[in-house]
N, C-alpha and C. Protein backbone atom coordinates (compact mmCIF):
# COMPACT_ATOMS: atom_id res chain seq x y z
N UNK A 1 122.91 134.05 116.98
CA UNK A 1 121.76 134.39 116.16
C UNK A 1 120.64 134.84 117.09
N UNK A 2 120.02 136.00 117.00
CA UNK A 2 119.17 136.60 117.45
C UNK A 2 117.75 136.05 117.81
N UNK A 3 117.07 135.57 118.10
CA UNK A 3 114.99 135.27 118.42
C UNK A 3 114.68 135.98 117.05
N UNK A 4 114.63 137.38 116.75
CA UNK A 4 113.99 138.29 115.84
C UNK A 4 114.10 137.34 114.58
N UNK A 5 115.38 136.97 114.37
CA UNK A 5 115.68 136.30 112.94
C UNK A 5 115.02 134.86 112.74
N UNK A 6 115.19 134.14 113.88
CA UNK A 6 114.46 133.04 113.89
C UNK A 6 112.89 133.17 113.42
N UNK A 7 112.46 134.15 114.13
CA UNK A 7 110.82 134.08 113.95
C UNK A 7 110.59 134.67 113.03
N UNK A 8 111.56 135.47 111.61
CA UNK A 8 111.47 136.53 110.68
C UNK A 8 111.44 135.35 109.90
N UNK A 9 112.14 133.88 109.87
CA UNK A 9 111.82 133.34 108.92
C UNK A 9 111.15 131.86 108.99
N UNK A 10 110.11 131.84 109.97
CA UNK A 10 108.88 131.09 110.24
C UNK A 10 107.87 131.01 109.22
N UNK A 11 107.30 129.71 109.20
CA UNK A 11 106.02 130.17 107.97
C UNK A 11 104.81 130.32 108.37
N UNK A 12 104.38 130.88 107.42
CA UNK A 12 102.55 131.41 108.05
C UNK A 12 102.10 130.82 109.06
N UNK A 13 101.73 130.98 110.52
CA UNK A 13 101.13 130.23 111.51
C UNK A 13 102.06 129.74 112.20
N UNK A 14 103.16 130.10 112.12
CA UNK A 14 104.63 129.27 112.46
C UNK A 14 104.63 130.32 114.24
N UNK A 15 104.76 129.91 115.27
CA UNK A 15 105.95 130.46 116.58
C UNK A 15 106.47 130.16 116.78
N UNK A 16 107.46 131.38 117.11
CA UNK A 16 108.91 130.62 118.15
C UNK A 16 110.00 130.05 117.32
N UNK A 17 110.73 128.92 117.87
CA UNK A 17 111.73 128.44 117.18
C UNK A 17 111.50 128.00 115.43
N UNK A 18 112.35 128.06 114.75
CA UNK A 18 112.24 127.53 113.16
C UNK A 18 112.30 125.79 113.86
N UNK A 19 111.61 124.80 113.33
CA UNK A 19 111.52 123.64 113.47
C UNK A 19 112.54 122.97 112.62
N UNK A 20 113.42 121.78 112.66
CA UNK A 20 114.62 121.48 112.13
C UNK A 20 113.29 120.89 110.21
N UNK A 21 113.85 121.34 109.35
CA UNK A 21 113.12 121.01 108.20
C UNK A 21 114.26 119.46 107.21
N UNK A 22 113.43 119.32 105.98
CA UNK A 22 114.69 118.22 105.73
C UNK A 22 113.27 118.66 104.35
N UNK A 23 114.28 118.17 103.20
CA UNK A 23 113.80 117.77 101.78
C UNK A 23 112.40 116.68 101.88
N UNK A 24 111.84 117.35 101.22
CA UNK A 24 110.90 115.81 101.11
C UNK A 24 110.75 115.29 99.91
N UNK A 25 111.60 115.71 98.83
CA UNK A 25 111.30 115.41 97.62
C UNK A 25 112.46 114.75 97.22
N UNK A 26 112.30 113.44 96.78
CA UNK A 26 113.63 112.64 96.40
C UNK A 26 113.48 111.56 95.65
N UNK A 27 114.67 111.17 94.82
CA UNK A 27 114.48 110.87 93.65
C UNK A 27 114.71 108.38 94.18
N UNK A 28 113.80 108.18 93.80
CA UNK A 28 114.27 106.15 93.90
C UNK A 28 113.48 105.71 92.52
N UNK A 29 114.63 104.91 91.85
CA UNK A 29 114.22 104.07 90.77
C UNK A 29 113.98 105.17 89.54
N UNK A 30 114.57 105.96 89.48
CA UNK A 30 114.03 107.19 88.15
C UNK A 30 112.61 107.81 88.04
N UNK A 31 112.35 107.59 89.22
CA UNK A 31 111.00 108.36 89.53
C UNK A 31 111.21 109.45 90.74
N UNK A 32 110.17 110.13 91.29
CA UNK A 32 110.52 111.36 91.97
C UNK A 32 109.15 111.16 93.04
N UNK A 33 109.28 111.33 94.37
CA UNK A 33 108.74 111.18 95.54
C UNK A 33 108.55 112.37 96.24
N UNK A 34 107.73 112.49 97.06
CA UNK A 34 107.81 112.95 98.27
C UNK A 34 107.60 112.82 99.41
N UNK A 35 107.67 112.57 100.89
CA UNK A 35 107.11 112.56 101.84
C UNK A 35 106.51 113.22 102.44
N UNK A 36 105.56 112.92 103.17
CA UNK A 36 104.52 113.37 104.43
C UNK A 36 105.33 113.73 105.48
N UNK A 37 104.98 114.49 106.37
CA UNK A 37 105.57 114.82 107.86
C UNK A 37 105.09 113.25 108.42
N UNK A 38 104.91 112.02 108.26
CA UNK A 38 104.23 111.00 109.02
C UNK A 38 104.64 110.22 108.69
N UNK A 39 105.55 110.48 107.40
CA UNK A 39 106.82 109.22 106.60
C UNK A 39 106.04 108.67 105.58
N UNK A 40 105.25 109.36 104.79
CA UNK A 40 104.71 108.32 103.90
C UNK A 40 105.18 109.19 102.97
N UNK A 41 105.27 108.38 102.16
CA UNK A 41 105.62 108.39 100.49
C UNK A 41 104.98 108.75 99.90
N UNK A 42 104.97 109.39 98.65
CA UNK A 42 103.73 109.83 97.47
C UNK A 42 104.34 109.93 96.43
N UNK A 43 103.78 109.56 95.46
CA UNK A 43 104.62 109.17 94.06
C UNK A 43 104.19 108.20 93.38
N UNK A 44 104.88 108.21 92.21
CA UNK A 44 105.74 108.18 91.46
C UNK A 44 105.29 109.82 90.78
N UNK A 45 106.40 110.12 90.85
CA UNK A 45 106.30 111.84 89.41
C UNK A 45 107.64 111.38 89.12
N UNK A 46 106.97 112.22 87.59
CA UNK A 46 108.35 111.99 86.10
C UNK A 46 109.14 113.00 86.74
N UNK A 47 109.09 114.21 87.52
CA UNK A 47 110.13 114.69 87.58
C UNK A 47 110.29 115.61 89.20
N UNK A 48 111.48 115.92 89.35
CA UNK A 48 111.26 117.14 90.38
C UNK A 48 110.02 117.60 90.79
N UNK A 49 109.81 118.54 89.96
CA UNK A 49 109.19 120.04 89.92
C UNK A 49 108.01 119.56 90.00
N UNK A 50 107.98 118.09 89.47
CA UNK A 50 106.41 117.64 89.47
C UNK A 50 105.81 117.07 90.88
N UNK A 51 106.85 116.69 91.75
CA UNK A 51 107.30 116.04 93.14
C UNK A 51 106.55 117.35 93.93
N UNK A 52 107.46 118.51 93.92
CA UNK A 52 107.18 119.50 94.89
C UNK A 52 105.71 120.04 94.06
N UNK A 53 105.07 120.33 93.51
CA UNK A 53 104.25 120.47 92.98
C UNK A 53 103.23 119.84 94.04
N UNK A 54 103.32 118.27 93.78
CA UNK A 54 102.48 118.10 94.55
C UNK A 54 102.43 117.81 95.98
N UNK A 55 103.78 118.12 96.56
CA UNK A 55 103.52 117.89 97.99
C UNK A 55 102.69 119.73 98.37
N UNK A 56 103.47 120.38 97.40
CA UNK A 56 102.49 121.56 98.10
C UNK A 56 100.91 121.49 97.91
N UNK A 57 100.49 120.87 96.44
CA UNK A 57 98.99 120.46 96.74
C UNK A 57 98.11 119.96 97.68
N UNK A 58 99.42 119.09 98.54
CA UNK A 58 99.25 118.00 99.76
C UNK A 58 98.79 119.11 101.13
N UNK A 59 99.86 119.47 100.95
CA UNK A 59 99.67 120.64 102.24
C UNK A 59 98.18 121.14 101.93
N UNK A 60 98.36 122.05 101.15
CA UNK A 60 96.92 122.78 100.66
C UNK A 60 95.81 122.09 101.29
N UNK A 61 95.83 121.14 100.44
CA UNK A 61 94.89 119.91 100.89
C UNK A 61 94.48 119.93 102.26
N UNK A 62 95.35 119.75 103.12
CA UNK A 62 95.13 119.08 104.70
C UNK A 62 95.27 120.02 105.02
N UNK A 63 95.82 121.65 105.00
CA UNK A 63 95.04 122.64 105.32
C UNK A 63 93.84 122.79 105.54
N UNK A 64 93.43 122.74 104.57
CA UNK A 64 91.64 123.28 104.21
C UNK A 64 91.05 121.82 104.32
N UNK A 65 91.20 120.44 104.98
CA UNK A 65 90.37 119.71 104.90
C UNK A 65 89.67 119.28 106.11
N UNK A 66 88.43 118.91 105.92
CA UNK A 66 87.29 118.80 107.23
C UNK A 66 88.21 117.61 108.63
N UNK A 67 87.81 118.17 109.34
CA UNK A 67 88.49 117.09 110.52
C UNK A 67 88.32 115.45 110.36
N UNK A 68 86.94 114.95 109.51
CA UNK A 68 86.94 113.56 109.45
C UNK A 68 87.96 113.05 108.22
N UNK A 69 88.27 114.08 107.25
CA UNK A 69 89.54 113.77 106.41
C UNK A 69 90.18 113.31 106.90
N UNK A 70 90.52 114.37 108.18
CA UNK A 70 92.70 114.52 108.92
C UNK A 70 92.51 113.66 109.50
N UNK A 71 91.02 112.99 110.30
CA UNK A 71 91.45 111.68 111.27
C UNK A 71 91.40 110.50 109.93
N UNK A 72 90.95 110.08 108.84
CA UNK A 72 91.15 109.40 108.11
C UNK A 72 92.51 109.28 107.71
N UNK A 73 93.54 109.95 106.92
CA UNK A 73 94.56 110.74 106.86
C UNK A 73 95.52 110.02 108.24
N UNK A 74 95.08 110.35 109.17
CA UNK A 74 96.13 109.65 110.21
C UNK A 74 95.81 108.67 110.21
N UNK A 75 94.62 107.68 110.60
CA UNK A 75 94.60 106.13 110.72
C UNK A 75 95.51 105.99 109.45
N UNK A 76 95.08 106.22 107.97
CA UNK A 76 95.89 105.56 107.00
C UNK A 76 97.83 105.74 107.29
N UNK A 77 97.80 106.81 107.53
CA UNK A 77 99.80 107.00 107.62
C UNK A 77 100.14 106.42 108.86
N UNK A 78 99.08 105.86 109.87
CA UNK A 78 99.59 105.12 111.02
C UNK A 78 99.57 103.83 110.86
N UNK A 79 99.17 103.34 109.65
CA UNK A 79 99.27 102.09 109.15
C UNK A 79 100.10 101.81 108.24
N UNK A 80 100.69 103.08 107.35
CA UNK A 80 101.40 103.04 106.04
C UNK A 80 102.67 102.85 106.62
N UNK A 81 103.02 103.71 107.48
CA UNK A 81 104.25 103.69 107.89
C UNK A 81 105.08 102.92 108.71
């Protein structure tokens, strides 16, 4: 497999190698989850679609949020987890 292809399917802001990815949306107790890159959990959603829904809100989120958020944000998932 070629470099070109690797980096053709990187995401926005992404270099270089594709990073190994994994599901974050998964189903315990008939409810629907997702995880953080930091191992935390978020949930309960009634369904799937409602799961990924909001982990992409999540992202969004900590995209666009002020730096005293993201260090808040880490103390909490360095405690959650």
């Amino acid at each position: 497999m070629d470099g070109s292809r690797l980096m053709r399917n990187n995401r926005s802001g992404e270099n270089g190698i594709i990073p190994p990815r994994s599901e974050r949306v998964f189903q315990k107790h008939n409810y629907w989850y997702y995880t953080t890159r930091e191992g935390v959990e978020i949930g309960p959603f009634d369904n799937s679609e409602a799961a990924r829904k909001g982990a992409v809100e999540f992202v969004d989120f900590v995209l666009n949020a002020e730096p005293a958020v993201l260090e808040a944000l880490s103390r909490y998932s360095s405690r959650a987890a």
